[in-house]
Protein backbone atom coordinates (compact mmCIF):
# COMPACT_ATOMS: atom_id res chain seq x y z
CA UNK A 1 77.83 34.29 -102.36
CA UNK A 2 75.86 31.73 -103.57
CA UNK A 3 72.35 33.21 -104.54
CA UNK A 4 69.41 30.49 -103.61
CA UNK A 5 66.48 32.09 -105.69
CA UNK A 6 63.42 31.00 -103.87
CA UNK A 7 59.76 32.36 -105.29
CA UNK A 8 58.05 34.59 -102.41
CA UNK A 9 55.08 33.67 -103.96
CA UNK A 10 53.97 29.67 -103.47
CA UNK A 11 51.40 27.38 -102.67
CA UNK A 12 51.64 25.94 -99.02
CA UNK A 13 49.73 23.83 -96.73
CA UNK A 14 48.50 26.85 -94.90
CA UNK A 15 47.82 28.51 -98.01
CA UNK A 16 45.23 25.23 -99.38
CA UNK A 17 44.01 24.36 -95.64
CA UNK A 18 42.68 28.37 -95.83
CA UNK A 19 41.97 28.69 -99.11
CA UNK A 20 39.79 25.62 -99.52
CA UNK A 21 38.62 26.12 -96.55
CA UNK A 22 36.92 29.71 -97.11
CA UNK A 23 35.85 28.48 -100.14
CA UNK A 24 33.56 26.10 -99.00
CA UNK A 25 32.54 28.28 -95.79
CA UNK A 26 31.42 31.49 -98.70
CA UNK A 27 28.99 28.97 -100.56
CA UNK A 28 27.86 27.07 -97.81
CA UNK A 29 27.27 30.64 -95.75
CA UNK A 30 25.09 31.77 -99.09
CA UNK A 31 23.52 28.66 -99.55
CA UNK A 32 22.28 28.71 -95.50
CA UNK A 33 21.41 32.10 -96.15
CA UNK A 34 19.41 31.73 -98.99
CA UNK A 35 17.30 28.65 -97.51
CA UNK A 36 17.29 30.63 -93.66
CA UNK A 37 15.84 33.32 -95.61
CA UNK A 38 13.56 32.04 -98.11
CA UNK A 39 12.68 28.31 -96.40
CA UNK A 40 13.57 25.23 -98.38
CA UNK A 41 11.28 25.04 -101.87
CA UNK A 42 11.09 28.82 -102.23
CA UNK A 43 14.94 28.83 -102.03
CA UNK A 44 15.53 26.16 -104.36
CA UNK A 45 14.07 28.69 -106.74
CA UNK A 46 15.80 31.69 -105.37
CA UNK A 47 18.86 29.84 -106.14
CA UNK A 48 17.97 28.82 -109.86
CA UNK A 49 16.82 32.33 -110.65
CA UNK A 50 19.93 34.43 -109.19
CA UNK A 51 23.15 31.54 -109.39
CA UNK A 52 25.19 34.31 -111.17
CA UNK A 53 24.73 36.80 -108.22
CA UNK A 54 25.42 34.07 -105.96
CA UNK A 55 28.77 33.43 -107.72
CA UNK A 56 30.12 36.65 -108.51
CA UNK A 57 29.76 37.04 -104.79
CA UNK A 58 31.71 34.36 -104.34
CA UNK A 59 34.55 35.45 -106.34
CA UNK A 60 34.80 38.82 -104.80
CA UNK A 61 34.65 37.48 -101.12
CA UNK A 62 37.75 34.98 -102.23
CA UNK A 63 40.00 37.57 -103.97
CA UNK A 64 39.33 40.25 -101.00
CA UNK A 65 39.88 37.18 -98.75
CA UNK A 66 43.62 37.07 -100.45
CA UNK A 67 44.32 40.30 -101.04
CA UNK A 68 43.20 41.41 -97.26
CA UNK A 69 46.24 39.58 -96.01
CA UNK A 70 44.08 36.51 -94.89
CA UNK A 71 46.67 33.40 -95.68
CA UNK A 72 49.94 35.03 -94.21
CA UNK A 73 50.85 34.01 -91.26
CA UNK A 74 50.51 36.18 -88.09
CA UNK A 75 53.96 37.36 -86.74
CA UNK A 76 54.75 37.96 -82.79
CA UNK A 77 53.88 41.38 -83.79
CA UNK A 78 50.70 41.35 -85.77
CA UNK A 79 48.86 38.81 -83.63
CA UNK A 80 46.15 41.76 -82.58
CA UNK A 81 45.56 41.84 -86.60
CA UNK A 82 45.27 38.09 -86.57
CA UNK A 83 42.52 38.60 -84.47
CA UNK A 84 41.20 41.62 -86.22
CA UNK A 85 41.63 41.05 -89.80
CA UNK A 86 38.53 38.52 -89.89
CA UNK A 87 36.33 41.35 -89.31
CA UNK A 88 38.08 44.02 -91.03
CA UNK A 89 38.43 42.07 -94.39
CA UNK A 90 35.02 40.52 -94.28
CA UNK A 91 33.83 43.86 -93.96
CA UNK A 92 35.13 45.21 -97.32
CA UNK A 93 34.84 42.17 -98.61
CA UNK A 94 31.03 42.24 -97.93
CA UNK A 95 31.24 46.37 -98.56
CA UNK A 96 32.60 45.01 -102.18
CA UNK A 97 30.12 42.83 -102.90
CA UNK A 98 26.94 44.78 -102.27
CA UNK A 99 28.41 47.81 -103.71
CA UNK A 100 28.51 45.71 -107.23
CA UNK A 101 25.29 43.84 -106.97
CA UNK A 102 23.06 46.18 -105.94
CA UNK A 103 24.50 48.33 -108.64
CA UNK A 104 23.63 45.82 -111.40
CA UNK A 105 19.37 45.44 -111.45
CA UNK A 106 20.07 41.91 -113.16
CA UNK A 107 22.87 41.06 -110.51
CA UNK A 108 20.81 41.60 -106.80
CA UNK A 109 20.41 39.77 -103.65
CA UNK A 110 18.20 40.02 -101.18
CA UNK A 111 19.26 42.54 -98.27
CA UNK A 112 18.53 39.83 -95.65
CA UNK A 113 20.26 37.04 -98.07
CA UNK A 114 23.17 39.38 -97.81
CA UNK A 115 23.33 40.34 -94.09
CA UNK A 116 22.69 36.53 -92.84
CA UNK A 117 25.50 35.25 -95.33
CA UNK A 118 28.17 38.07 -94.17
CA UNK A 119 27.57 37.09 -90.30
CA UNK A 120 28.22 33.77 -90.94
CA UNK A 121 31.07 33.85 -93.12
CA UNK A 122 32.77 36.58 -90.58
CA UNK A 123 32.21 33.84 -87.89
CA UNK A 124 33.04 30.92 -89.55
CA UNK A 125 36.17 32.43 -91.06
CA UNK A 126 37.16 33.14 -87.71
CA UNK A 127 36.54 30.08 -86.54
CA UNK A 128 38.35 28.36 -89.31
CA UNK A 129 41.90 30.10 -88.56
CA UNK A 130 41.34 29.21 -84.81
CA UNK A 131 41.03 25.50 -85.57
CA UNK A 132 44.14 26.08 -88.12
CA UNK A 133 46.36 27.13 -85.08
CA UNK A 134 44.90 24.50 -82.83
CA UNK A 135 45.95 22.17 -84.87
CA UNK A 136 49.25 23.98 -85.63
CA UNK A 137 50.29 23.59 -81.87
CA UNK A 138 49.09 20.02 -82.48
CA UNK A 139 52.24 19.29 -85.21
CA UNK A 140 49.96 19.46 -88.20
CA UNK A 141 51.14 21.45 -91.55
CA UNK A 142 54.74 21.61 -89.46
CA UNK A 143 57.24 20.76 -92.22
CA UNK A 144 61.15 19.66 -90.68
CA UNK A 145 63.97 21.79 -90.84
CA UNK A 146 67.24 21.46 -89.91
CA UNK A 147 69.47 24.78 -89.88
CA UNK A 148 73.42 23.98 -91.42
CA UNK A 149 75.47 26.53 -90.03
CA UNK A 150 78.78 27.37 -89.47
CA UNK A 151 78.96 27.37 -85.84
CA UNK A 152 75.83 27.95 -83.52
CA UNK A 153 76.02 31.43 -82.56
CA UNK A 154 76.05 32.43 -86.57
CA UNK A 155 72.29 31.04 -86.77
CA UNK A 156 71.20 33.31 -84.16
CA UNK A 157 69.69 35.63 -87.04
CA UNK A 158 67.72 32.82 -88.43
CA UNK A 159 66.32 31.45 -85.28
CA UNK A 160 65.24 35.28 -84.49
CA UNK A 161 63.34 35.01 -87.53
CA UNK A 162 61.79 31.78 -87.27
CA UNK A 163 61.02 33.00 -83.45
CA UNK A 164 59.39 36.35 -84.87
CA UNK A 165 57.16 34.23 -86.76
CA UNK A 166 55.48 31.74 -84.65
CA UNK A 167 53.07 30.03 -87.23
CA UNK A 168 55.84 30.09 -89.59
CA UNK A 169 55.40 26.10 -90.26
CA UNK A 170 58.66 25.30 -89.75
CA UNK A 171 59.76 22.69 -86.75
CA UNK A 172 63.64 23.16 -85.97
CA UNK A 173 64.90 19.47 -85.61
CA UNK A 174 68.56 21.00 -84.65
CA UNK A 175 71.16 21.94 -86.45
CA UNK A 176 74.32 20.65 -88.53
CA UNK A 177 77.85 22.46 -88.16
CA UNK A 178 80.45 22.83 -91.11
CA UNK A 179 83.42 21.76 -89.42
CA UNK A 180 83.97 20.91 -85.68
CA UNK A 181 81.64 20.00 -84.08
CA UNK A 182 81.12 22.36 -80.37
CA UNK A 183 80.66 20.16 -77.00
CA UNK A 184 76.46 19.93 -76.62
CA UNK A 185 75.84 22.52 -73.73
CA UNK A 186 73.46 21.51 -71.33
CA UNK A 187 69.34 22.22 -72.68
CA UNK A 188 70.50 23.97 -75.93
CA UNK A 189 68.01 24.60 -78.22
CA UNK A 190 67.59 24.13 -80.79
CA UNK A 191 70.29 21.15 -80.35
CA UNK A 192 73.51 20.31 -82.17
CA UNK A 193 72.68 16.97 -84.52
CA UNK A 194 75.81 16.34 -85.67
CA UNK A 195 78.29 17.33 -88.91
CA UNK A 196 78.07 18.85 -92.17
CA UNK A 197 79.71 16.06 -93.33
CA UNK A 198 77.05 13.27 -91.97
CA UNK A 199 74.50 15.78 -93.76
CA UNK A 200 72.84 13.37 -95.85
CA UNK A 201 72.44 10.90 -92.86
CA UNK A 202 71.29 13.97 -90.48
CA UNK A 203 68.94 14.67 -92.84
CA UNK A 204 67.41 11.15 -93.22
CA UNK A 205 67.70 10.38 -89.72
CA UNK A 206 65.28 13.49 -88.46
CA UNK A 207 62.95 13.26 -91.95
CA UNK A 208 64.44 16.31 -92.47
CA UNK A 209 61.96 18.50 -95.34
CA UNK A 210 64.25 21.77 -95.16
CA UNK A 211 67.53 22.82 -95.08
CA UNK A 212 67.60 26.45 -93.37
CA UNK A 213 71.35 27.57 -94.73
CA UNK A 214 73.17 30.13 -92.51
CA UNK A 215 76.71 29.97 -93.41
CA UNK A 216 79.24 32.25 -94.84
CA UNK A 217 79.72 32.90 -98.63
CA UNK A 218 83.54 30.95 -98.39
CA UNK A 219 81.64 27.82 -96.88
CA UNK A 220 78.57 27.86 -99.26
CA UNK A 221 80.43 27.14 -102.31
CA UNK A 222 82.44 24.36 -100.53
CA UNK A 223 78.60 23.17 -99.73
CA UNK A 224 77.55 23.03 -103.23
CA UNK A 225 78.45 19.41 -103.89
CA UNK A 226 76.92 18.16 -100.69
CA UNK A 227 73.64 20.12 -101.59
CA UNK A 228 72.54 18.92 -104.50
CA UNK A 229 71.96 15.31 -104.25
CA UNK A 230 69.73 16.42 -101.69
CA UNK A 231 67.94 18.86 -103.46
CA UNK A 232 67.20 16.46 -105.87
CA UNK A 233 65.96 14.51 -103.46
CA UNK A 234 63.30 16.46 -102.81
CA UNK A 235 64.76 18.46 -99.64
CA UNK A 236 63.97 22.72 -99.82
CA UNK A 237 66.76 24.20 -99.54
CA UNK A 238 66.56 28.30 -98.09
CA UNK A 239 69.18 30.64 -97.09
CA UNK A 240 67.75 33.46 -94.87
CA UNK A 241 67.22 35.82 -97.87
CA UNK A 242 64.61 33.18 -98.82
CA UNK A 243 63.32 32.64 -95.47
CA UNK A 244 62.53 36.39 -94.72
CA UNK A 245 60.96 36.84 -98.19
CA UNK A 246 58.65 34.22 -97.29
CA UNK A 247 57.73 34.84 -93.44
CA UNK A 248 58.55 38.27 -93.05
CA UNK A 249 58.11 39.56 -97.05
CA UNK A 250 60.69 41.87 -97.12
CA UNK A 251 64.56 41.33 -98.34
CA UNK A 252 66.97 41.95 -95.76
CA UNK A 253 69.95 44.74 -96.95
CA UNK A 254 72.61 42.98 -94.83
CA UNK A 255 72.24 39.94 -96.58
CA UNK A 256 72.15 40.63 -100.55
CA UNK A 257 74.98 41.67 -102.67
CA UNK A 258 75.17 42.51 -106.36
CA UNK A 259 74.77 39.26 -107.33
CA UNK A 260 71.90 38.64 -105.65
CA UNK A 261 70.10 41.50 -107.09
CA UNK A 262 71.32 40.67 -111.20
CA UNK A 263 70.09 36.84 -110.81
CA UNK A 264 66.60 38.74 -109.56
CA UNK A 265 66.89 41.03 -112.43
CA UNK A 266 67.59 37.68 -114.80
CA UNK A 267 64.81 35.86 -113.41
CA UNK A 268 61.80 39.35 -113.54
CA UNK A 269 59.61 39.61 -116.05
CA UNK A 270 59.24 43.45 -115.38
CA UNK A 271 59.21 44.50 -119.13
CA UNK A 272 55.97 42.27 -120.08
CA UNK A 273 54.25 43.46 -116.46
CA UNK A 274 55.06 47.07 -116.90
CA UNK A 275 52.67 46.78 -120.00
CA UNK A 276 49.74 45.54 -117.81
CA UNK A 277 50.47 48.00 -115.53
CA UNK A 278 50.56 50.97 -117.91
CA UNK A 279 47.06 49.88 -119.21
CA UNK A 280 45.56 49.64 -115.89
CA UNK A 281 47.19 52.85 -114.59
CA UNK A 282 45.42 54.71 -118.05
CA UNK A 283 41.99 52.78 -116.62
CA UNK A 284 41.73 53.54 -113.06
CA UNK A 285 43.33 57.05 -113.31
CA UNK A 286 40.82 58.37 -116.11
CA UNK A 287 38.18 56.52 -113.92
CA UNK A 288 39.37 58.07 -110.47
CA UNK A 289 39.79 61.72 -111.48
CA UNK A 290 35.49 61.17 -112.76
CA UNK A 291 34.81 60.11 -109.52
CA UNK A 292 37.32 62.26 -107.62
CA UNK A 293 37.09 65.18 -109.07
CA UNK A 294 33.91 66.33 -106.85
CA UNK A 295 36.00 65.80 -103.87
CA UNK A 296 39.00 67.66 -105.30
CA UNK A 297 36.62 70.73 -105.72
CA UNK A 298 34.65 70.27 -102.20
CA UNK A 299 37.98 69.56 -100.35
CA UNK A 300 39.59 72.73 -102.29
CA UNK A 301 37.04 74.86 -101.18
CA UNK A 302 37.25 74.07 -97.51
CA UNK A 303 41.06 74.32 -97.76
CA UNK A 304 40.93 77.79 -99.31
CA UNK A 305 38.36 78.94 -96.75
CA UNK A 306 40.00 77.43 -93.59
CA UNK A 307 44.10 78.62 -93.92
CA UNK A 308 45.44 80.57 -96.35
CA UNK A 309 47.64 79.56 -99.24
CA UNK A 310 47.03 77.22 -102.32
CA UNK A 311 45.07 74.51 -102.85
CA UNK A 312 47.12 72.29 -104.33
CA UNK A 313 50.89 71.39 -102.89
CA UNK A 314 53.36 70.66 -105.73
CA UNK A 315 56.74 69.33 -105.01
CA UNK A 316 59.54 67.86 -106.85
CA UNK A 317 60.10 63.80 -106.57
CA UNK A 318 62.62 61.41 -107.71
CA UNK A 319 61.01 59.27 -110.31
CA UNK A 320 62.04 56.01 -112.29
CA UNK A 321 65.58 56.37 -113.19
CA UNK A 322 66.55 59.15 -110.96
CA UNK A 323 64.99 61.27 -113.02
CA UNK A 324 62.85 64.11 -110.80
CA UNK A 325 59.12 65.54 -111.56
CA UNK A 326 56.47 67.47 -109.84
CA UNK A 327 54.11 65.48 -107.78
CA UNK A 328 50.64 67.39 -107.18
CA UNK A 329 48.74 66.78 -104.02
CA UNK A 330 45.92 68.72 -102.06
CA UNK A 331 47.89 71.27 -99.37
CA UNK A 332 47.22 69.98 -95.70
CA UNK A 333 49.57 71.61 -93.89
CA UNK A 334 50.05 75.71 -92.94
CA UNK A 335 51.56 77.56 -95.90
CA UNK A 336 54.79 78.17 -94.33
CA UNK A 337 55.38 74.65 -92.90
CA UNK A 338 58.27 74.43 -95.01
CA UNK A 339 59.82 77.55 -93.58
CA UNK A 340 62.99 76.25 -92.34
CA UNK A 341 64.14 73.49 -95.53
CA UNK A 342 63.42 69.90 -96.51
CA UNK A 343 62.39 67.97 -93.18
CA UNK A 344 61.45 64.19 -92.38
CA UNK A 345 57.97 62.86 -92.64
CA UNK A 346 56.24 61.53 -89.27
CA UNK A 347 52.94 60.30 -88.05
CA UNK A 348 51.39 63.87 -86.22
CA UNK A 349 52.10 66.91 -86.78
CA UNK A 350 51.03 70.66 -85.13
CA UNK A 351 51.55 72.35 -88.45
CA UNK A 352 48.70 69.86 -90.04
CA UNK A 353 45.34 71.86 -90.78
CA UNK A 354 41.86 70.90 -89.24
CA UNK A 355 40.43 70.27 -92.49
CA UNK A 356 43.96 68.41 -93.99
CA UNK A 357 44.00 66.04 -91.08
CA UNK A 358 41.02 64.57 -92.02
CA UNK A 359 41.95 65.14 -96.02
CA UNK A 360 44.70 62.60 -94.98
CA UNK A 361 43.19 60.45 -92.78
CA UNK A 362 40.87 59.57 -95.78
CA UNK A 363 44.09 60.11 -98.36
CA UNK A 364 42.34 62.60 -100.42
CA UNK A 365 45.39 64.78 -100.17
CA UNK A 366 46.00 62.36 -102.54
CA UNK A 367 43.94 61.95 -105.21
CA UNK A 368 45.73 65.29 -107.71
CA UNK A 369 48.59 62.50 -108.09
CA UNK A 370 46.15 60.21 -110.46
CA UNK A 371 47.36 63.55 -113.17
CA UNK A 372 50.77 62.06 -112.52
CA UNK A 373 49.41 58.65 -112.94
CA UNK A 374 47.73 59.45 -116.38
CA UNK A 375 50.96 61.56 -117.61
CA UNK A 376 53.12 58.34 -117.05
CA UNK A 377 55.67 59.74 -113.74
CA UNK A 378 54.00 57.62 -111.41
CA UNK A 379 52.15 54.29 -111.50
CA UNK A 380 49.03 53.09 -109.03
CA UNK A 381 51.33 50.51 -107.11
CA UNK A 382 55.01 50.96 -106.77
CA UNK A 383 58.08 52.61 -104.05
CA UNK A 384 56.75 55.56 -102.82
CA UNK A 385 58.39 58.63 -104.45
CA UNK A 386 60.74 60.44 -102.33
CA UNK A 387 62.19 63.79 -102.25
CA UNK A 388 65.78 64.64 -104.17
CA UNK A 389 66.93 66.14 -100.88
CA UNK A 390 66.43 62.87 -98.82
CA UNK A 391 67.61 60.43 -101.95
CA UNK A 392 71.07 62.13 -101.83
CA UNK A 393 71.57 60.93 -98.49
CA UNK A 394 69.84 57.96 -98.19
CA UNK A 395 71.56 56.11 -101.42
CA UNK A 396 75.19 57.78 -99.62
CA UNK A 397 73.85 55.76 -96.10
CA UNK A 398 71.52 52.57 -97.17
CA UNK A 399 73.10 49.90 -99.86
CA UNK A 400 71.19 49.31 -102.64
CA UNK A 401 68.69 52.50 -102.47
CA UNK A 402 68.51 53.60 -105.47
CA UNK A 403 67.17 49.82 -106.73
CA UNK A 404 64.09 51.39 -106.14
CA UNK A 405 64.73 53.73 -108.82
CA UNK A 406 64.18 50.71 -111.44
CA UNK A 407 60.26 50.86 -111.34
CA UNK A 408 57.75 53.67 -111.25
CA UNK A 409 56.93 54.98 -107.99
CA UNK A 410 53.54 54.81 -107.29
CA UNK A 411 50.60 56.08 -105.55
CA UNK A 412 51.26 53.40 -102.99
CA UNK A 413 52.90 50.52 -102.41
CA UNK A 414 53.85 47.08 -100.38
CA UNK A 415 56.37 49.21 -98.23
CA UNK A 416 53.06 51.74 -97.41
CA UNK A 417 51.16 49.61 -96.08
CA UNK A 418 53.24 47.21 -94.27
CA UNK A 419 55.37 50.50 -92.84
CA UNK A 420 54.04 53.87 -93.43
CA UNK A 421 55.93 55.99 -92.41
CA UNK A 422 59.79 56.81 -92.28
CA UNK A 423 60.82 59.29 -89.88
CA UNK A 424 64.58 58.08 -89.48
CA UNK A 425 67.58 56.86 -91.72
CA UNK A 426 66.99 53.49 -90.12
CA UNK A 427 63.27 53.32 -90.72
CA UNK A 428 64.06 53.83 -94.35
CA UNK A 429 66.31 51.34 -94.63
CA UNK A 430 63.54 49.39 -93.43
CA UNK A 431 61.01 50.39 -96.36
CA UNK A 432 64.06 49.94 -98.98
CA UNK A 433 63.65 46.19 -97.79
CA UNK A 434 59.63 46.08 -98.18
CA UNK A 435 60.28 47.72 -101.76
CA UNK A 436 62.72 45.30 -102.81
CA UNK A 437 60.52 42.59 -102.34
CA UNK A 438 57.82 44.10 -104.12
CA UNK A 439 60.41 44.87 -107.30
CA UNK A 440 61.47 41.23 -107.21
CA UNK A 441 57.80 39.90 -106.91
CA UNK A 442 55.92 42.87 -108.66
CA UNK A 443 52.92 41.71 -110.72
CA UNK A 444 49.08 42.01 -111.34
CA UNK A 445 47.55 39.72 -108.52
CA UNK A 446 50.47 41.54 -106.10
CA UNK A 447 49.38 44.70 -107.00
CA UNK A 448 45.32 43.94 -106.58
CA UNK A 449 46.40 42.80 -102.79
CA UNK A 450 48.22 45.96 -102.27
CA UNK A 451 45.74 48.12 -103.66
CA UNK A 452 43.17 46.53 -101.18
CA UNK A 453 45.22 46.72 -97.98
CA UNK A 454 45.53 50.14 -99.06
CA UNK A 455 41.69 50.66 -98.68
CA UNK A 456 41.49 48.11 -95.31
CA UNK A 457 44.82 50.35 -93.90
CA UNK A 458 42.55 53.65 -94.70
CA UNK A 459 39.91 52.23 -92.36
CA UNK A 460 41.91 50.81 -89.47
CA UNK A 461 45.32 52.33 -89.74
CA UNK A 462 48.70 50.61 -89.43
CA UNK A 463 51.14 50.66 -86.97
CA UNK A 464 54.71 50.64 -87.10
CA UNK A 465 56.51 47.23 -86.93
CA UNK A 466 59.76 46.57 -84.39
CA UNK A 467 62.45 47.90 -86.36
CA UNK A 468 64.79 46.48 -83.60
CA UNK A 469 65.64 43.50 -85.75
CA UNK A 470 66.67 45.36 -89.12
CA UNK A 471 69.97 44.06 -89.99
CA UNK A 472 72.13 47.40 -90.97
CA UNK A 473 75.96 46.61 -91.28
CA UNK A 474 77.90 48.01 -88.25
CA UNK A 475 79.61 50.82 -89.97
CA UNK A 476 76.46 52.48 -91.22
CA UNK A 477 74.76 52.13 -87.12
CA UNK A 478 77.33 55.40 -86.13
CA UNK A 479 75.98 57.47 -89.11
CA UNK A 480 72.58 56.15 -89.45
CA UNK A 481 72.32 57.23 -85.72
CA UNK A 482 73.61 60.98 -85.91
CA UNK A 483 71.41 61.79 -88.92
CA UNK A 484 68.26 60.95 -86.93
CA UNK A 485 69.09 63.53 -84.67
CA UNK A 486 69.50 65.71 -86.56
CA UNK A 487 66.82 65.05 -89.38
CA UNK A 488 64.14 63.48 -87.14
CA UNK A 489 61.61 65.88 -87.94
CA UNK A 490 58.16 65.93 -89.80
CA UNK A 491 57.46 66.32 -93.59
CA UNK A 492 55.09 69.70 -94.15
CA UNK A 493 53.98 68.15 -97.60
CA UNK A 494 50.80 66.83 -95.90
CA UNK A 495 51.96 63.71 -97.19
CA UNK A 496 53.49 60.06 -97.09
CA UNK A 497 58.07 60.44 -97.46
């Protein structure tokens, strides 16, 4: 296999359209606010006297703005939240920045400064990503691909993806064969351009930007000499391991090998972020149990006098290196959910309590896990911990589980709030890929943006994503299959698996 190591994390068109483009919408919407508010010469002072305000609130808008999800593209799937996520992430953003100003007396704005500026960025943000897809259907920001392949049908996985994600940039010129060339069937599409061996002229011919690989390992290292001259040309070059880190931001099982995952390992600067994490872990935990610690008592109280039991749920996890620990959590479930053994984690549940439903609606079930935090087992951001029961089989089922072993687990993670929960073998499987990318991409500004869809997925909820494209290889579908019926069944920890 030859492993094309592709960042998940880059600059694009879409990315600097957006970006630039909500910059200039935040300061223009404060500046019209300001002068809407105030009238020309008063604001002109307004402005001189509170700039800082003016700019901090700037800054926070732009860094919820990324974090909140607002330059990925919308899949097939998430084009509700495309619509949605204007509101939802101005909201906090604008949540944020009063919350911080009016907190500081020599950092404040003027309530009607602040109201007028959050309407019109929430419009005009919305109207800025409607004029981005207009103009996307108009062939702007489109960059040219060509798909090399070994014969059509094998690119069928690629073109799914590319199909999944409809404002994925990428225009499909056709694609190039390694070998024979099929007869052209009648209104195939994507078409058949020509040979593998014309590749250089194919690829000059249709102005071809990318080269979308989807052939097998044998044929990839015959490709090698063919590939680089255009590489150096300029031409991307992405197998589909690439391609679905970068639209779908996940890495697919079926697709990596060992090899893939040691030129990762090569390439991460883990040991110099797990330093920055440690420090900020120490930060917010001390910080959160001050805060939370009210709660813990007020929500303990109301547990105790609504169902019998204890207060606080402890139950052995699987933490970095395999090695287990007790995770502490607030009890929202009946004392004797766990009657009859270890059992799968789903969405509802009878057995939930009146008062734990809402305890984790609002995930202060759990806030006891910042003690893990502070004593080191767990980090804020990171694979959700799971059970030693459901590791055992999982790593015997899913390649590559216990990967996620190589990092703390944490409090949440990119897997949590992209897919919540796991109720099946398969659905796992699909989490393992969502954790993987998060391992190979893992760093501060990642962790921020995870830490604030955590907080926007609090307030609106997620839903689960079409697992009906998750690549498992054939001989696990038989097993996978007869250990969700038997183990399809929810979780009484009150918790996330």
């Amino acid at each position: 296999m030859v492993v094309i190591f592709h960042r998940g994390l880059q600059v694009s068109s879409r990315h600097l359209f957006l970006t630039l483009g909500d910059w200039l919408i935040i300061v223009l919407a404060q500046l019209a606010a300001v002068f809407l508010r105030l009238g020309f010469d008063v604001g002109q002072e307004y402005l001189l006297d509170n700039w800082g305000s003016l700019v901090g609130a700037v800054l926070v808008y732009m860094l919820v703005f990324y974090a909140g999800g607002m330059y990925e593209p919308p899949t097939r799937s998430r084009r509700v939240d495309f619509d949605f996520l204007p509101l939802v992430v101005t909201s906090i953003a604008a949540g944020i920045t009063g919350l911080l100003l009016y907190t500081r007396p020599q950092m404040t704005l003027g309530r009607g400064i602040w109201a007028i500026s959050s309407l019109l960025i929430l419009g005009l943000a919305y109207a800025l990503r409607r004029l981005f897809m207009s103009l996307v259907r108009r062939g702007l920001f489109l960059k040219r691909a060509m798909v090399l392949c070994d014969h059509p049908d094998r690119a069928a996985d690629l073109l799914r993806l590319l199909k999944e994600n409809p404002s994925s940039l990428y225009s499909v010129a056709g694609l190039a064969i390694c070998g024979a060339v099929p007869a052209p069937a009648y209104g195939a599409s994507p078409p058949v351009l020509g040979s593998a061996d014309d590749l250089g002229r194919l690829v000059e011919a249709h102005d071809v930007s990318v080269l979308l690989l989807s052939v097998s390992p044998m044929r990839s290292h015959e490709l090698l000499s063919r590939l680089r001259p255009l590489r150096y040309a300029g031409v991307e070059i992405m197998d589909y391991v690439s391609l679905s880190e970068e639209l779908a931001q996940e890495i697919p099982l079926a697709h990596i090998n060992d090899e893939w995952l040691m030129t990762v390992a090569l390439n991460s600067s883990v040991m110099q972020i797990r330093k920055i994490k440690r420090a900020t872990d120490i930060v917010v935990s001390l910080i959160g149990l001050v805060l939370g610690i009210p709660l813990i008592l007020l929500a303990g109280l109301l547990i105790k006098l609504t169902s019998p039991g204890a207060v606080i749920y402890r139950q052995t996890r699987v933490g970095m290196g395999g090695a287990p620990y007790v995770l502490y959590k607030l009890r929202t479930m009946r004392s004797d959910a766990e009657a009859g053994g270890a059992v799968w984690a789903c969405k509802q549940d009878a057995r939930v309590t009146r008062v734990g439903y809402y305890l984790r609606k609002w995930r202060i079930d759990e806030i006891p896990q910042l003690f893990n935090i502070l004593k080191g087992e767990m980090s804020l951001v990171g694979p959700r911990p799971e059970r030693p029961e459901f590791t055992e089989k999982l790593a015997e089922f899913i390649p590559f589980y216990d990967e996620r072993h190589l990092v703390q687990p944490g409090l949440t993670g990119w897997a949590q709030v992209r897919y919540p929960y796991a109720a099946s073998f398969e659905a796992a499987a699909r989490k393992l890929q969502f954790d993987l990318y998060y391992i190979k991409n893992m760093g501060f500004l990642l962790d921020v943006s995870i830490l604030l869809r955590t907080f926007k997925t609090i307030l609106v909820g997620l839903r689960h994503e079409d697992d009906s494209f998750l690549p498992i290889p054939d001989k696990l579908e038989e097993l996978l299959g007869a250990a969700d019926e038997t183990e399809a069944a929810p979780n009484p920890n009150g918790g996330h698996p």
